[in-house]
PDB file of N, CA and C in Angstrom:
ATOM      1  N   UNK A   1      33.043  -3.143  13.420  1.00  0.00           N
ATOM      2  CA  UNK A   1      31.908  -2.280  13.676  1.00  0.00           C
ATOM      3  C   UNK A   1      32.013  -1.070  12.772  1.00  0.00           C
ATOM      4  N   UNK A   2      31.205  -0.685  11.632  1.00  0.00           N
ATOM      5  CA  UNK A   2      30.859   0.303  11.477  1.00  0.00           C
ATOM      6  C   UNK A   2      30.621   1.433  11.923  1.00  0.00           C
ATOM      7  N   UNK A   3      31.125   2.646  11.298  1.00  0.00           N
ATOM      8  CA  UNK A   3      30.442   3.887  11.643  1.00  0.00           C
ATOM      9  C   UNK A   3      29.143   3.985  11.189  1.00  0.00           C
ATOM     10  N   UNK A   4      29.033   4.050   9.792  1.00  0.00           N
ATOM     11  CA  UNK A   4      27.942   4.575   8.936  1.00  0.00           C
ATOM     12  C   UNK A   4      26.959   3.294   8.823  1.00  0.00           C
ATOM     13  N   UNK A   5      26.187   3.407   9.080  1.00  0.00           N
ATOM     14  CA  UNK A   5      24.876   2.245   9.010  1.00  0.00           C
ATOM     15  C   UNK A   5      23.994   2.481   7.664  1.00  0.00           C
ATOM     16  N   UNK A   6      23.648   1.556   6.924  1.00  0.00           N
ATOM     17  CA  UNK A   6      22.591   2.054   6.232  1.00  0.00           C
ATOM     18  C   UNK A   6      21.719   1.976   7.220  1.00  0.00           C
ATOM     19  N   UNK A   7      20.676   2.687   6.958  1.00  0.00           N
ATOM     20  CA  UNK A   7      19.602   3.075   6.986  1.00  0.00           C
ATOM     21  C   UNK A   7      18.301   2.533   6.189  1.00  0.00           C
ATOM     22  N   UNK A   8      17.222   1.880   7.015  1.00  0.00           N
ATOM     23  CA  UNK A   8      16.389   1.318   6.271  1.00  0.00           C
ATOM     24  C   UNK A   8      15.461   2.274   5.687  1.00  0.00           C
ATOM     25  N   UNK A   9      15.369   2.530   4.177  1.00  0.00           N
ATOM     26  CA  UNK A   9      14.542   3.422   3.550  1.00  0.00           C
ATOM     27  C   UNK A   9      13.075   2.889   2.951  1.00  0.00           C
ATOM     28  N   UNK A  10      12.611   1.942   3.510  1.00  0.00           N
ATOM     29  CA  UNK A  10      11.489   1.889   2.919  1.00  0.00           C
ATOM     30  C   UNK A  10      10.123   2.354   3.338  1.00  0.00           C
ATOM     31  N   UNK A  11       9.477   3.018   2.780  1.00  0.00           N
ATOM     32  CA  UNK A  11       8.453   3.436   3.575  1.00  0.00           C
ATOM     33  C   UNK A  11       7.651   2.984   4.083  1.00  0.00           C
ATOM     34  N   UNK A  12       6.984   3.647   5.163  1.00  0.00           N
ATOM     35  CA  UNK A  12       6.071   3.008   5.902  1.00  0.00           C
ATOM     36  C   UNK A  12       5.063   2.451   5.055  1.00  0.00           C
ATOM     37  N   UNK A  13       4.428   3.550   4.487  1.00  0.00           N
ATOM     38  CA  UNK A  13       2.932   3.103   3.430  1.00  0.00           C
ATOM     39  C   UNK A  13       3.232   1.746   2.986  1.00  0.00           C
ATOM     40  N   UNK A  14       4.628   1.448   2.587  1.00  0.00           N
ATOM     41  CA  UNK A  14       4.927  -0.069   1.431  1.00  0.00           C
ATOM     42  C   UNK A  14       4.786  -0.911   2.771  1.00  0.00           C
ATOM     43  N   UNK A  15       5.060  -0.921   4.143  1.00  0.00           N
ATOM     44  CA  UNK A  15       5.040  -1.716   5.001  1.00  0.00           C
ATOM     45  C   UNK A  15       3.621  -2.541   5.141  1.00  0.00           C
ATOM     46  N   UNK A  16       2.509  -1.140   5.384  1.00  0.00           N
ATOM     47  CA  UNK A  16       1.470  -1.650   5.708  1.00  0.00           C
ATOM     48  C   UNK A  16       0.688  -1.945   4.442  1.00  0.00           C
ATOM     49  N   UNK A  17       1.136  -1.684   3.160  1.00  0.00           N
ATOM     50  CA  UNK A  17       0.553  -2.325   1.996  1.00  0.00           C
ATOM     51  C   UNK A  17       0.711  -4.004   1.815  1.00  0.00           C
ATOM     52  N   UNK A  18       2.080  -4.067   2.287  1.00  0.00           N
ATOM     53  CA  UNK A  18       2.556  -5.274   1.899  1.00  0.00           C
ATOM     54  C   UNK A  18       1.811  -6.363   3.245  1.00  0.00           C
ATOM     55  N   UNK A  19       1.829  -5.519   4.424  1.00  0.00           N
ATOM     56  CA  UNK A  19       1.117  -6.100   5.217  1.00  0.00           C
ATOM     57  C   UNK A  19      -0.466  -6.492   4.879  1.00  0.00           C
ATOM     58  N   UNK A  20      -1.226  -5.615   4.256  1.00  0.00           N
ATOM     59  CA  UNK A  20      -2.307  -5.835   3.544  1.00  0.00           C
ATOM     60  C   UNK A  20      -2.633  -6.862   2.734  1.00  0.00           C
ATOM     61  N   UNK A  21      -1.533  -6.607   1.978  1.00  0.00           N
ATOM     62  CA  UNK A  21      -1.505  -7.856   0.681  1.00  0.00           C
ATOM     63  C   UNK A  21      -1.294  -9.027   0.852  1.00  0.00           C
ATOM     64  N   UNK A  22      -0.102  -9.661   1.948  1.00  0.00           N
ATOM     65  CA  UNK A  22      -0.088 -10.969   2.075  1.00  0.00           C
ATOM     66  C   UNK A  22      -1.466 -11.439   2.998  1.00  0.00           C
ATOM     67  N   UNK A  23      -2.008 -10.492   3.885  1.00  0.00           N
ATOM     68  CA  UNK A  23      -3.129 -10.999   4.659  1.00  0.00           C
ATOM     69  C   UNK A  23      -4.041 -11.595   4.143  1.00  0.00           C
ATOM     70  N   UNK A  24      -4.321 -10.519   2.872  1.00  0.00           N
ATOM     71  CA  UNK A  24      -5.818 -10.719   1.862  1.00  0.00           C
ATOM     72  C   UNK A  24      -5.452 -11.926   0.891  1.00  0.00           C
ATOM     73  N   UNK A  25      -4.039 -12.508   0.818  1.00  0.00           N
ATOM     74  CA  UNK A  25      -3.524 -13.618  -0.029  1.00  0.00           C
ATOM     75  C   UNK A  25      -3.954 -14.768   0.743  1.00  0.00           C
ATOM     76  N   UNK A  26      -3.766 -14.886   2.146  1.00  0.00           N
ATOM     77  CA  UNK A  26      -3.634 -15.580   3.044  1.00  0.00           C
ATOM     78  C   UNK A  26      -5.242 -15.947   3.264  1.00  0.00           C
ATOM     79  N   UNK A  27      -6.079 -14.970   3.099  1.00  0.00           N
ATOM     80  CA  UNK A  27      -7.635 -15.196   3.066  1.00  0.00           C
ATOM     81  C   UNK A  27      -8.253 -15.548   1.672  1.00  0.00           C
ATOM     82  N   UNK A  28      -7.491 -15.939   1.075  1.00  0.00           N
ATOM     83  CA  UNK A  28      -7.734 -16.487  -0.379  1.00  0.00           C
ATOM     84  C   UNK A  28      -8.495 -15.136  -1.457  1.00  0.00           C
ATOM     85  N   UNK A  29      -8.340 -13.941  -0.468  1.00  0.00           N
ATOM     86  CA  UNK A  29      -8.913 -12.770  -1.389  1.00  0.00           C
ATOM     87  C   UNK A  29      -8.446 -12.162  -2.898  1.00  0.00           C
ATOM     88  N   UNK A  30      -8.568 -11.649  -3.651  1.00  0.00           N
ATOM     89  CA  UNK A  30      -7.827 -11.271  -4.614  1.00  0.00           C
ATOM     90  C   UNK A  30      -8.183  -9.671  -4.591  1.00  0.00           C
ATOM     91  N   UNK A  31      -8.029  -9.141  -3.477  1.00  0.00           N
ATOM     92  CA  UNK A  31      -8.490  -7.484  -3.347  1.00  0.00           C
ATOM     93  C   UNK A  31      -8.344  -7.224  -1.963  1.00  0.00           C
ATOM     94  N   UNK A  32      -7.843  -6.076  -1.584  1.00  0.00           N
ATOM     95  CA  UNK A  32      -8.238  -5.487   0.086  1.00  0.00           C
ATOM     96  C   UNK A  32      -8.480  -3.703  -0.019  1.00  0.00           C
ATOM     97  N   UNK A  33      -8.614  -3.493   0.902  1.00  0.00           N
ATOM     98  CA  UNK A  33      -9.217  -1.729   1.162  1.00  0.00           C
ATOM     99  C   UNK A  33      -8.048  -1.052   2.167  1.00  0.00           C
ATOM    100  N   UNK A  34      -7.755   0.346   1.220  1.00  0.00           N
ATOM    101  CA  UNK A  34      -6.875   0.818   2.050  1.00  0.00           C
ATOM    102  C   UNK A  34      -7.305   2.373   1.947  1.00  0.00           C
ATOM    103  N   UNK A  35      -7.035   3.016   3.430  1.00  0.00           N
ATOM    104  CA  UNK A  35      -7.485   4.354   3.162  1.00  0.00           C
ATOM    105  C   UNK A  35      -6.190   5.263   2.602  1.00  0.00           C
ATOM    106  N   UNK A  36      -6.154   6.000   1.840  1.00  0.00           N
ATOM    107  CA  UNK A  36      -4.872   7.150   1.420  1.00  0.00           C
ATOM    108  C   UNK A  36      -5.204   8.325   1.528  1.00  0.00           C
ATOM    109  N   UNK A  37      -4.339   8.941   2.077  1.00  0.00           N
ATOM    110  CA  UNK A  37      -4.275  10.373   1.674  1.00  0.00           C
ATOM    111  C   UNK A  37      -3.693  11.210   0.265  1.00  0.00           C
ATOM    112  N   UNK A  38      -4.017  12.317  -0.199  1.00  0.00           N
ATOM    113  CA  UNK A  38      -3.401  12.843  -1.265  1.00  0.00           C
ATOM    114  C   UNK A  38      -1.890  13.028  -1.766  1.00  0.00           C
ATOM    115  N   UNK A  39      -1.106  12.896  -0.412  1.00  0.00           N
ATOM    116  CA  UNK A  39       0.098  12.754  -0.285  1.00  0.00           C
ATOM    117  C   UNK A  39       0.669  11.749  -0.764  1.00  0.00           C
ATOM    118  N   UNK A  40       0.083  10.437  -0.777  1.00  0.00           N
ATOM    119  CA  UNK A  40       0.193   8.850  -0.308  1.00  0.00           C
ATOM    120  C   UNK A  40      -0.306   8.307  -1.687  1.00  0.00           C
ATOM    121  N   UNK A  41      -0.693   9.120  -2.587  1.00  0.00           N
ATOM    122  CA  UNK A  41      -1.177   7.972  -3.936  1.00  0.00           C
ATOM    123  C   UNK A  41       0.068   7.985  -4.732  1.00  0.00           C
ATOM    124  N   UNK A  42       1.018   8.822  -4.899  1.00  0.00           N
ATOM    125  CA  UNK A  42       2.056   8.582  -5.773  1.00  0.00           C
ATOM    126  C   UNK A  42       3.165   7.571  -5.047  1.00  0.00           C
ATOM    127  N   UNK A  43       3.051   7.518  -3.731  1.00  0.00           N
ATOM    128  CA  UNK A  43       3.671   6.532  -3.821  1.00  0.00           C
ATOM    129  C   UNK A  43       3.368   5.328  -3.490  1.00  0.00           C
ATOM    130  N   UNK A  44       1.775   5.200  -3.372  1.00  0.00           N
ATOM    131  CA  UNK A  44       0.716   3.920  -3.535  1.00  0.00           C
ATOM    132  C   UNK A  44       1.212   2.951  -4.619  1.00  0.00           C
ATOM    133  N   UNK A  45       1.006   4.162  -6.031  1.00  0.00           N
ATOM    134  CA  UNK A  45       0.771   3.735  -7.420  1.00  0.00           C
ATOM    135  C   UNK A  45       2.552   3.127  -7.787  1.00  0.00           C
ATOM    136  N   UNK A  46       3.718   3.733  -6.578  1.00  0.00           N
ATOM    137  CA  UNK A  46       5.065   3.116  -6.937  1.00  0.00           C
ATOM    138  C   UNK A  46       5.139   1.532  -6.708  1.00  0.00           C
ATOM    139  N   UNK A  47       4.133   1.212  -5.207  1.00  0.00           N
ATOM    140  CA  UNK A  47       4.191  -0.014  -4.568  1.00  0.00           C
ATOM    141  C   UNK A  47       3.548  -0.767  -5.675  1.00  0.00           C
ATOM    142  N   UNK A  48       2.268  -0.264  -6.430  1.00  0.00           N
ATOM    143  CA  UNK A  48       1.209  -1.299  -7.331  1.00  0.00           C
ATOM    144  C   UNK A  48       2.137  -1.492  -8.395  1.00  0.00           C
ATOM    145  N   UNK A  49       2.968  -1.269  -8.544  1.00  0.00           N
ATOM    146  CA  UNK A  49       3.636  -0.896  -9.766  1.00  0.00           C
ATOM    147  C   UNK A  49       4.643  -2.032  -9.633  1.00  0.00           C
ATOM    148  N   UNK A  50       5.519  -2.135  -8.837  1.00  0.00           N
ATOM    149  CA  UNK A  50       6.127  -2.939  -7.681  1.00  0.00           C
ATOM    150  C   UNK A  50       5.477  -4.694  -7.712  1.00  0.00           C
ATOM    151  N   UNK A  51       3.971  -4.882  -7.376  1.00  0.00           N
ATOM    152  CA  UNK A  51       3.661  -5.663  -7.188  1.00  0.00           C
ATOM    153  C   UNK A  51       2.508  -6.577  -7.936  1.00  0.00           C
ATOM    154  N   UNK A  52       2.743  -5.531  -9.103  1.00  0.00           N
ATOM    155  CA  UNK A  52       1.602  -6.014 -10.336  1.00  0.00           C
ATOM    156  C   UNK A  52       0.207  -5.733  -9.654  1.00  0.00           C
ATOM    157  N   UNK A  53       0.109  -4.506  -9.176  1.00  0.00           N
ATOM    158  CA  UNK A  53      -1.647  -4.293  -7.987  1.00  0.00           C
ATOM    159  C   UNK A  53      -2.250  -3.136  -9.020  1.00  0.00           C
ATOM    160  N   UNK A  54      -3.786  -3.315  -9.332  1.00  0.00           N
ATOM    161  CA  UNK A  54      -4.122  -1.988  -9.350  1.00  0.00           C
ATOM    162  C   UNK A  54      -5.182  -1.357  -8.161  1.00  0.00           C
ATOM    163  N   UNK A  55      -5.108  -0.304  -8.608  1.00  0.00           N
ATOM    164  CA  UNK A  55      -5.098   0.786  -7.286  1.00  0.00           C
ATOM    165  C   UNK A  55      -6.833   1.434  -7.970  1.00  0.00           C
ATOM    166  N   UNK A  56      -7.925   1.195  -7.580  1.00  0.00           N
ATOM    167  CA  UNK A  56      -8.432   2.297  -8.019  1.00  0.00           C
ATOM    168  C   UNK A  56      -9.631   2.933  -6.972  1.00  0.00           C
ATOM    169  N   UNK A  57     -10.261   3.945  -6.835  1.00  0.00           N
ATOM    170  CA  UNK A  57     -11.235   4.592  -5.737  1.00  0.00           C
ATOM    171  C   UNK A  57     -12.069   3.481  -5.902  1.00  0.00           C
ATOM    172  N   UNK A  58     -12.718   3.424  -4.348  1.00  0.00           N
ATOM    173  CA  UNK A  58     -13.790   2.610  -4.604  1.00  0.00           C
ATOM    174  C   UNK A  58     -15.142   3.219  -3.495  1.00  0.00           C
ATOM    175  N   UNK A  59     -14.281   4.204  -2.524  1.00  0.00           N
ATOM    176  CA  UNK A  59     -15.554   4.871  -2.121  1.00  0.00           C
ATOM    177  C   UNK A  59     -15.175   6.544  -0.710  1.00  0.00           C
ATOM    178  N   UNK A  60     -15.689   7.081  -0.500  1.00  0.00           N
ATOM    179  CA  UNK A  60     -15.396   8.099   0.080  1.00  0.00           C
ATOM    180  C   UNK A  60     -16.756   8.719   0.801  1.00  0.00           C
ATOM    181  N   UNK A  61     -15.552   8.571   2.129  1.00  0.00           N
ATOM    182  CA  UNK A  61     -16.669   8.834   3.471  1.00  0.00           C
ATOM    183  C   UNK A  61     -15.980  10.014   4.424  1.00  0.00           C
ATOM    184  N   UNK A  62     -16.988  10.426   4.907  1.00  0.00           N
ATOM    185  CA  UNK A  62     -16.553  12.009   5.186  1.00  0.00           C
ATOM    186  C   UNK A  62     -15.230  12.310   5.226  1.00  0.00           C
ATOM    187  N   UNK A  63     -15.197  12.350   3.701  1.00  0.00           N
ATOM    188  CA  UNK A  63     -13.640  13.053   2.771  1.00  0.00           C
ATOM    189  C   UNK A  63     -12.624  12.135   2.868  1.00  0.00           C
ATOM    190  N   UNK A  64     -12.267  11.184   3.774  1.00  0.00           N
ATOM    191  CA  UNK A  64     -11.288  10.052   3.721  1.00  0.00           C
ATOM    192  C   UNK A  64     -11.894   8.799   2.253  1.00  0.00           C
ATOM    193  N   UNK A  65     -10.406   8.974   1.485  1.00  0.00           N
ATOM    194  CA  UNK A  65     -10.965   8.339   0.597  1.00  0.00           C
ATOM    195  C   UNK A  65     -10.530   6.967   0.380  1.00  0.00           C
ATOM    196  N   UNK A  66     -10.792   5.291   0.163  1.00  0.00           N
ATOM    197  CA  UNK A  66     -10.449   4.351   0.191  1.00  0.00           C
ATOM    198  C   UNK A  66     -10.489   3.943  -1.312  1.00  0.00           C
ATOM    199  N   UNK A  67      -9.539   3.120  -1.600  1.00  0.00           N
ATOM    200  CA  UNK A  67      -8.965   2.635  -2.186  1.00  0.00           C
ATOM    201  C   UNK A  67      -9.068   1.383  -2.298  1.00  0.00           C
ATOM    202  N   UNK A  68      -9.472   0.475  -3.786  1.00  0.00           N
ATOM    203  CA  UNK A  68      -9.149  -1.022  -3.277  1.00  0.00           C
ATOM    204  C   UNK A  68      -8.387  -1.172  -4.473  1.00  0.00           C
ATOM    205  N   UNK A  69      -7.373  -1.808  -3.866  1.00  0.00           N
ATOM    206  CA  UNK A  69      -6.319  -2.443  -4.515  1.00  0.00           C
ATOM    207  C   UNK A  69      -6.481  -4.256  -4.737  1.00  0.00           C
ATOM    208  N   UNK A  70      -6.446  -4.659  -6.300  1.00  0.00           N
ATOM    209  CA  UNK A  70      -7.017  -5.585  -6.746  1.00  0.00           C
ATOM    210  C   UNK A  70      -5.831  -6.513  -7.558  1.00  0.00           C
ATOM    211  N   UNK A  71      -5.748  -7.796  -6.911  1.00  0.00           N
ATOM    212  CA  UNK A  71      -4.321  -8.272  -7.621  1.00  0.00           C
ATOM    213  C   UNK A  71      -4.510  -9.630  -8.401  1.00  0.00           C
TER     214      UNK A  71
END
């Protein structure tokens, strides 16, 4: 038994991206919609980067802005 555990570091955002992505694979889509915050695009653009995705605006509704990511 260990003391020191790693610790799982991956972020949430990559969770529910990746959750995104296999869904929209699974629906034979080649695109899905995700909302981000300003905080959340640099490390959007780490995951697209990651997964050969691009990332670009596709529309903005009272100030929440979405994103479709296209693979």
């Amino acid at each position: 038994m260990s003391l020191f555990k790693k610790k799982n570091t991956t972020p949430a955002l990559f969770v529910l991206l990746d959750d995104e992505f296999n869904r929209a694979k699974q629906q034979g889509k080649n695109y899905f919609f995700h909302l981000l915050y300003d905080n959340e695009r640099d490390l959007a653009g780490k995951w697209c980067q990651k997964n050969n995705v691009y990332m670009d605006i596709d529309h903005q509704t009272d100030g929440n802005v979405f994103y479709k990511f296209k693979f």
